[in-house]
C-alpha atoms as a PDB file:
ATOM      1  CA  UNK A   1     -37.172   8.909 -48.659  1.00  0.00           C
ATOM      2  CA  UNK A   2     -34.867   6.158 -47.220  1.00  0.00           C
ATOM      3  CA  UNK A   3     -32.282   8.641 -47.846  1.00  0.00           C
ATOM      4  CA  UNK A   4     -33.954  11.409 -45.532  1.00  0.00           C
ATOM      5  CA  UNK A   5     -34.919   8.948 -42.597  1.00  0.00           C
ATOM      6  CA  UNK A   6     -31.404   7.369 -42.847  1.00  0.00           C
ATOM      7  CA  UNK A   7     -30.403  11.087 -42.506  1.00  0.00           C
ATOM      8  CA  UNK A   8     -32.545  11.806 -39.540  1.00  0.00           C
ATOM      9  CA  UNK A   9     -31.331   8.549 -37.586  1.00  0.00           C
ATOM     10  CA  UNK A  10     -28.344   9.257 -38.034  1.00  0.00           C
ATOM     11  CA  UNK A  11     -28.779  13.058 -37.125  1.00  0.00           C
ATOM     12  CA  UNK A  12     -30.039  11.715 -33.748  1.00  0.00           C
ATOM     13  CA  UNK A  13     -27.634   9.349 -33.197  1.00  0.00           C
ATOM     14  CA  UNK A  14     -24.566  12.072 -33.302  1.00  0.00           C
ATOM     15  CA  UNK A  15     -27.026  14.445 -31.064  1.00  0.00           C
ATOM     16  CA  UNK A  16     -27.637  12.104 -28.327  1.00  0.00           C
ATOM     17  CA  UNK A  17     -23.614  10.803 -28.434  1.00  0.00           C
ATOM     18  CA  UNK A  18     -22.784  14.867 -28.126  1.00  0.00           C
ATOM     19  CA  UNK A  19     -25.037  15.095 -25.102  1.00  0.00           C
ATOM     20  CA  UNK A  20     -23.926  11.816 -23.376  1.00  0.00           C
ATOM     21  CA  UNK A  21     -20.109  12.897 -24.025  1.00  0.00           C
ATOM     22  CA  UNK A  22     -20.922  16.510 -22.551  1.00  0.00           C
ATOM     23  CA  UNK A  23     -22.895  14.821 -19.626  1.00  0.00           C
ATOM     24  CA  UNK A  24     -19.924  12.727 -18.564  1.00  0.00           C
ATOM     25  CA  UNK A  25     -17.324  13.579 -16.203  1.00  0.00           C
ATOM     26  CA  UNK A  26     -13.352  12.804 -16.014  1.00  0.00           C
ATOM     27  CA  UNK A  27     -11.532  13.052 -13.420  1.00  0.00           C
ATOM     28  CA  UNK A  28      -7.993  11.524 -11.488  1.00  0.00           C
ATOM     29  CA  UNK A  29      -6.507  11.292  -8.045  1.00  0.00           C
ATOM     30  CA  UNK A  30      -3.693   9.265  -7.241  1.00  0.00           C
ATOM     31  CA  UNK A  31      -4.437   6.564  -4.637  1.00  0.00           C
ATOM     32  CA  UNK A  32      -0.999   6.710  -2.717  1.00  0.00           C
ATOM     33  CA  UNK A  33      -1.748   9.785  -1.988  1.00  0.00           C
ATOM     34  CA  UNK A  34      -5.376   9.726  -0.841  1.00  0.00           C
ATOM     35  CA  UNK A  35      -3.701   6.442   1.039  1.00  0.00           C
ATOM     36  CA  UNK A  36      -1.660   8.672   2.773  1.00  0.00           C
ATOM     37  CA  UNK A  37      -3.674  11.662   3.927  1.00  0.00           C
ATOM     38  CA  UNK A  38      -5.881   9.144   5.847  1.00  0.00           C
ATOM     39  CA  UNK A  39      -5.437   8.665   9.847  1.00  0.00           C
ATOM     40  CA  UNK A  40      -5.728   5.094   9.315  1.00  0.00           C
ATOM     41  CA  UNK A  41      -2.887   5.060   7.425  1.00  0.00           C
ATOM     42  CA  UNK A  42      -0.406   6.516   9.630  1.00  0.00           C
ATOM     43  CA  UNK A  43      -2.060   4.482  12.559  1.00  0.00           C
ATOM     44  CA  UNK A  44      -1.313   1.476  10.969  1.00  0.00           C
ATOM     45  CA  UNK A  45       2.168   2.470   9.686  1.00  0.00           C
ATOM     46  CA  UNK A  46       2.810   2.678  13.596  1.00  0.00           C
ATOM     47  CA  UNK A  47       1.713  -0.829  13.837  1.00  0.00           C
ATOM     48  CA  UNK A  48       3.901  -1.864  11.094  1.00  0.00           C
ATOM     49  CA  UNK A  49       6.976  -0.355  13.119  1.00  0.00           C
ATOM     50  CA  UNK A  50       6.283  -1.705  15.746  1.00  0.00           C
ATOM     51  CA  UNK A  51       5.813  -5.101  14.462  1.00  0.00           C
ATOM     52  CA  UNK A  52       8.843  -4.686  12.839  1.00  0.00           C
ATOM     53  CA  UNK A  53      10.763  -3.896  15.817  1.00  0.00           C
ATOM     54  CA  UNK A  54       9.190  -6.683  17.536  1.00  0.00           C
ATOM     55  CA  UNK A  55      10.489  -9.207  14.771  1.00  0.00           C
ATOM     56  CA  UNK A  56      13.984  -7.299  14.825  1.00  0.00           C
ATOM     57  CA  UNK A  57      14.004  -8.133  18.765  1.00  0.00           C
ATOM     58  CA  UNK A  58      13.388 -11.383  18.417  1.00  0.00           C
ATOM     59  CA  UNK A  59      16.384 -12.023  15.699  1.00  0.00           C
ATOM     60  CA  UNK A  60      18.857 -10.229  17.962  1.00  0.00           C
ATOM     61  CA  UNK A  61      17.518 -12.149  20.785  1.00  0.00           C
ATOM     62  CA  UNK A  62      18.370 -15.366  18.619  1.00  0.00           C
ATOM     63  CA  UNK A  63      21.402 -14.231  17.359  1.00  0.00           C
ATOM     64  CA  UNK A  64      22.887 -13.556  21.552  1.00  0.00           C
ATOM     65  CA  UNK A  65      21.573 -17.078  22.519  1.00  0.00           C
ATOM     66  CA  UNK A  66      23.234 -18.580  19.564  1.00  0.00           C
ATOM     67  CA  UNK A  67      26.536 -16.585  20.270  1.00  0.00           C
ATOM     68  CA  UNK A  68      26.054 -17.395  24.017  1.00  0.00           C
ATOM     69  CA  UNK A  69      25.831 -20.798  23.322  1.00  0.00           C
ATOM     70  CA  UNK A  70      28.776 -21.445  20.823  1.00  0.00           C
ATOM     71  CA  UNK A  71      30.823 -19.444  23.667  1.00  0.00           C
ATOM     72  CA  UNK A  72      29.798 -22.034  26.651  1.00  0.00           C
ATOM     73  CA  UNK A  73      30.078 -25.191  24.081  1.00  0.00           C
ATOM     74  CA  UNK A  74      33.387 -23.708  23.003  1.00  0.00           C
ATOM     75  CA  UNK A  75      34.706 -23.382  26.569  1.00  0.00           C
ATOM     76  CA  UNK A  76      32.791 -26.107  27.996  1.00  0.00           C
ATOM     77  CA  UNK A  77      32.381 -28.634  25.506  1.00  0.00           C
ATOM     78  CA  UNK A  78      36.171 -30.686  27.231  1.00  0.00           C
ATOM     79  CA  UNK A  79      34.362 -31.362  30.128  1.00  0.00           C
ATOM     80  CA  UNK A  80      30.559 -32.711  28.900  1.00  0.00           C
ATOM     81  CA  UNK A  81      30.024 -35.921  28.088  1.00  0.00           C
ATOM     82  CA  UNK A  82      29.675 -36.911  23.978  1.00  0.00           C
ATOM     83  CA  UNK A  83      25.272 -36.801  24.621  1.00  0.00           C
ATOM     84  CA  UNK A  84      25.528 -33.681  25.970  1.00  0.00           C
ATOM     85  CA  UNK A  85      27.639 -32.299  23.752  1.00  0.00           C
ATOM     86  CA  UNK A  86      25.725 -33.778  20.994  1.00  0.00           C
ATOM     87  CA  UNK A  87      22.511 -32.184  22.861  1.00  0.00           C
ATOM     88  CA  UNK A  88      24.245 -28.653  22.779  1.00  0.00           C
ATOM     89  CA  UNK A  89      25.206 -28.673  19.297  1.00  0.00           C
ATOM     90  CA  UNK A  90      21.415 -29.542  18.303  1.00  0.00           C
ATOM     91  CA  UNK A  91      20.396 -26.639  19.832  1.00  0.00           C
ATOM     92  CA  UNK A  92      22.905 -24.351  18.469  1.00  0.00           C
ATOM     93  CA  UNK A  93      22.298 -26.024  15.063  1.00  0.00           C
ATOM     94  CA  UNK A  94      18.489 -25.292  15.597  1.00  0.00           C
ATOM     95  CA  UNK A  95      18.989 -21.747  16.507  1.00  0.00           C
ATOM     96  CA  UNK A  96      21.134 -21.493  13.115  1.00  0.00           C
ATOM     97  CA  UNK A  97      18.386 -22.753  11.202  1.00  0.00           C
ATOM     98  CA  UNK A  98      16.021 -20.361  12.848  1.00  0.00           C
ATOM     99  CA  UNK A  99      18.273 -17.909  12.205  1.00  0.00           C
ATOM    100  CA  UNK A 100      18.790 -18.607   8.178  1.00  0.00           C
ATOM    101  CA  UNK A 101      14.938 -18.691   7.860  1.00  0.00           C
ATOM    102  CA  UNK A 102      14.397 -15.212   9.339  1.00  0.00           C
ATOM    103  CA  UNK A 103      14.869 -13.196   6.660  1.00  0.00           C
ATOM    104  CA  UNK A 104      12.609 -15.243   4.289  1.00  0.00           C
ATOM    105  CA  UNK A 105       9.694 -15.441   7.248  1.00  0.00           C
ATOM    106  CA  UNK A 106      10.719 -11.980   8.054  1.00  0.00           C
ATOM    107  CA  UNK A 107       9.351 -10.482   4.298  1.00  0.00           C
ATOM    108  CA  UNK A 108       6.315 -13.776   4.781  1.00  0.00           C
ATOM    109  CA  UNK A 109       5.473 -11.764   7.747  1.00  0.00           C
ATOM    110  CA  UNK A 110       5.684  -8.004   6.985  1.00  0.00           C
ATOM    111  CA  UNK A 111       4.245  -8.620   3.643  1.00  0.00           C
ATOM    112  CA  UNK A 112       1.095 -10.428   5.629  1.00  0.00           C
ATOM    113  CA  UNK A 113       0.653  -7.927   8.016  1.00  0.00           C
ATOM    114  CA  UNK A 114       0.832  -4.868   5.685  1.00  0.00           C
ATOM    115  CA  UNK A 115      -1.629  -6.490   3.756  1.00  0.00           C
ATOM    116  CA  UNK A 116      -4.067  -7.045   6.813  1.00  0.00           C
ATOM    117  CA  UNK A 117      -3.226  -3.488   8.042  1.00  0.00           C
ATOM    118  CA  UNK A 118      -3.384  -1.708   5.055  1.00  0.00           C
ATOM    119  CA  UNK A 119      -6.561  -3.578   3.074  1.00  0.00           C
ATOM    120  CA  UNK A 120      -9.157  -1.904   5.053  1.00  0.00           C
ATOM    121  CA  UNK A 121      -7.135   1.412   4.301  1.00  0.00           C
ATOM    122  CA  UNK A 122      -7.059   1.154   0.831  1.00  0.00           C
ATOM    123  CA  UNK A 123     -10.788   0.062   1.116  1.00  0.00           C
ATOM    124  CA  UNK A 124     -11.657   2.570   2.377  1.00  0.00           C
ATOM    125  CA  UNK A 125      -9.703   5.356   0.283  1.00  0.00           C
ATOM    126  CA  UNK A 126     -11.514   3.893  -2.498  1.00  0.00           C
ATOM    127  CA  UNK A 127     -14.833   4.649  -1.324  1.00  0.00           C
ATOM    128  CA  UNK A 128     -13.792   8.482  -0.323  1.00  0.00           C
ATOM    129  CA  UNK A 129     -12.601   8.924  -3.372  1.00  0.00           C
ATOM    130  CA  UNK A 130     -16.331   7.738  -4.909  1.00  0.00           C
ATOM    131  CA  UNK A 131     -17.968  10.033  -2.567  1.00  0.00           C
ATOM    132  CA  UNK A 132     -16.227  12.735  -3.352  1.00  0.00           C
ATOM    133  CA  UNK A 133     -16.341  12.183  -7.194  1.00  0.00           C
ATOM    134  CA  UNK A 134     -20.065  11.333  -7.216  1.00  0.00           C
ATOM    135  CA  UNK A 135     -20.258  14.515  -4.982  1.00  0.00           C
ATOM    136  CA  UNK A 136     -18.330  16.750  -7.720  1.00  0.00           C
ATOM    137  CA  UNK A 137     -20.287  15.232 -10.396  1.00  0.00           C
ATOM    138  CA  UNK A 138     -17.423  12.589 -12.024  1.00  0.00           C
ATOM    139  CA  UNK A 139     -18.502   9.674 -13.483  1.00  0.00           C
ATOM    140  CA  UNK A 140     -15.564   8.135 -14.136  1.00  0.00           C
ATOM    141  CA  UNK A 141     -12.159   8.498 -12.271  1.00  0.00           C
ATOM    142  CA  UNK A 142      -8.714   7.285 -13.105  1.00  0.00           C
ATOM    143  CA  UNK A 143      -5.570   6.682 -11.133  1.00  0.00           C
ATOM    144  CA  UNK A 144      -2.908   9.858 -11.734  1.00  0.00           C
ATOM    145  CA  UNK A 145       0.102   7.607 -12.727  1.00  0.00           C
ATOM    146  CA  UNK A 146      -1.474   6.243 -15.295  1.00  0.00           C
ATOM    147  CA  UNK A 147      -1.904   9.521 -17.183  1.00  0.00           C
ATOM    148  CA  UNK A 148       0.605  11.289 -19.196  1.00  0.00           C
ATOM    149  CA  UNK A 149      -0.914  14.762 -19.396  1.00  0.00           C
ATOM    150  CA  UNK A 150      -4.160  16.100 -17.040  1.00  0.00           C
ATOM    151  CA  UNK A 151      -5.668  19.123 -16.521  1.00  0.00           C
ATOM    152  CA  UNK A 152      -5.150  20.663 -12.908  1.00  0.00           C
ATOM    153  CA  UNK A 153      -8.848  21.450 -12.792  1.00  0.00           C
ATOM    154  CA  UNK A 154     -10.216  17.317 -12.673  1.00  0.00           C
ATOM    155  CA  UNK A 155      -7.593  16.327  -9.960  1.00  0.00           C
ATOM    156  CA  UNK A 156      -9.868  14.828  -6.653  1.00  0.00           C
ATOM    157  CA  UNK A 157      -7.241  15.400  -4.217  1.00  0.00           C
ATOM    158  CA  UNK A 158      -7.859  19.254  -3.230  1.00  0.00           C
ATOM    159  CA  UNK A 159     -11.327  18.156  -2.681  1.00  0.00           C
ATOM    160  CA  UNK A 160     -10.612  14.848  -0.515  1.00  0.00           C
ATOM    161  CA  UNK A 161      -7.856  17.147   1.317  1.00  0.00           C
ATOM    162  CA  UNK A 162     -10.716  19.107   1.983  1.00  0.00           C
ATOM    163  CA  UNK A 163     -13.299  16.610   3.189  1.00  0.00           C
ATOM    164  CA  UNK A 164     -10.565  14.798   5.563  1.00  0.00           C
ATOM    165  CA  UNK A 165     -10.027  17.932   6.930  1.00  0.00           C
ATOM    166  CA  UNK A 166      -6.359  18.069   5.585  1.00  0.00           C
ATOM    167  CA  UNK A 167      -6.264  21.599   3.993  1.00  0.00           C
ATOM    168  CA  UNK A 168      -7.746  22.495   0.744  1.00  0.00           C
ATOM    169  CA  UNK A 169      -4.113  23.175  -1.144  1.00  0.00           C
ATOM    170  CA  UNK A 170      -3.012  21.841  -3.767  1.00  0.00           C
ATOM    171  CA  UNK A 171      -0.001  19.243  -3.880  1.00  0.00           C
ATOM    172  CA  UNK A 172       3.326  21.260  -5.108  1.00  0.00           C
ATOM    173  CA  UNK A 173       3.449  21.230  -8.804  1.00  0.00           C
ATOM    174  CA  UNK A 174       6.333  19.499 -10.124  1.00  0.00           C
ATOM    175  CA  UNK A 175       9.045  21.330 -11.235  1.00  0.00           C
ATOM    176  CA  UNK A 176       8.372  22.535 -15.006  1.00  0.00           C
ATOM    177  CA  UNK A 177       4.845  21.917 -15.016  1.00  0.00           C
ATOM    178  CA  UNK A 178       1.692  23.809 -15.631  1.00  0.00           C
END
């Protein structure tokens, strides 16, 4: 008798684990991708240019003032008395340290603003790429680099192409693939 309920449990068991596996959904995107389809994410790689060109402006900037000054001290510096000379090479040594410290504050800074730029991107991604998979039924969705082999028929993209308005094809297949 133990031997038949034991049976039955058991029977039950593998029944409601083949209906939960045949109930739940895979699927995969790749983020960078979704990332990149968006119009946020071209607006704010615009702002990222542009603060990069204003950072770039400002270092050339530095770098003429610092050349400018070294040519005035150099032609100059005979005539000045030894305080203003001494108050000319402060400021050229200042403009030197500036200078050394850009490129360290200049990767501070890009890195900060891509961050604040790009978080509420990536945020948002995210929660398209939810909607769309709780829309398609998915219950579970997994980033496309992370996979070595997928089938062409659970990949997100098409469909998020789709809801952003972006076309409904496919991405090229890589060369030698399915």
């Amino acid at each position: 008798m133990k031997k038949v309920l034991f049976l039955g449990m058991m029977f039950i068991a593998l029944a409601s684990a083949g209906s939960l596996s045949a109930q739940t959904k895979f699927a995969y995107v790749s983020v960078d991708e979704v990332v990149q389809l968006m119009p946020e994410y071209k607006k704010a790689m615009s702002e990222m240019s542009q603060f990069d060109s204003a950072l770039q402006i400002n270092y050339a900037e530095t770098v003429r003032e610092l050349n400018r000054q070294d040519s005035i001290f150099k032609a100059d510096s005979t005539k000045w008395s030894n305080a203003i000379r001494t108050a000319n090479r402060e400021k050229m040594k200042k403009l030197l340290v500036d200078l050394q410290g850009f490129e360290s504050s200049y990767q501070q800074q890009m890195q900060q603003k891509q961050e604040e730029l790009m978080t509420p991107v990536a945020q948002k991604a995210n929660a398209l790429i939810a909607e769309v998979a709780k829309a398609s039924g998915y219950a579970y969705v997994l980033r496309k680099e992370a996979l070595l082999v997928q089938p062409d028929a659970d990949d997100l993209l098409p469909a998020i192409r789709k809801k952003l308005g972006a076309g409904g094809s496919a991405p090229p297949k890589p060369a030698g693939g399915k």
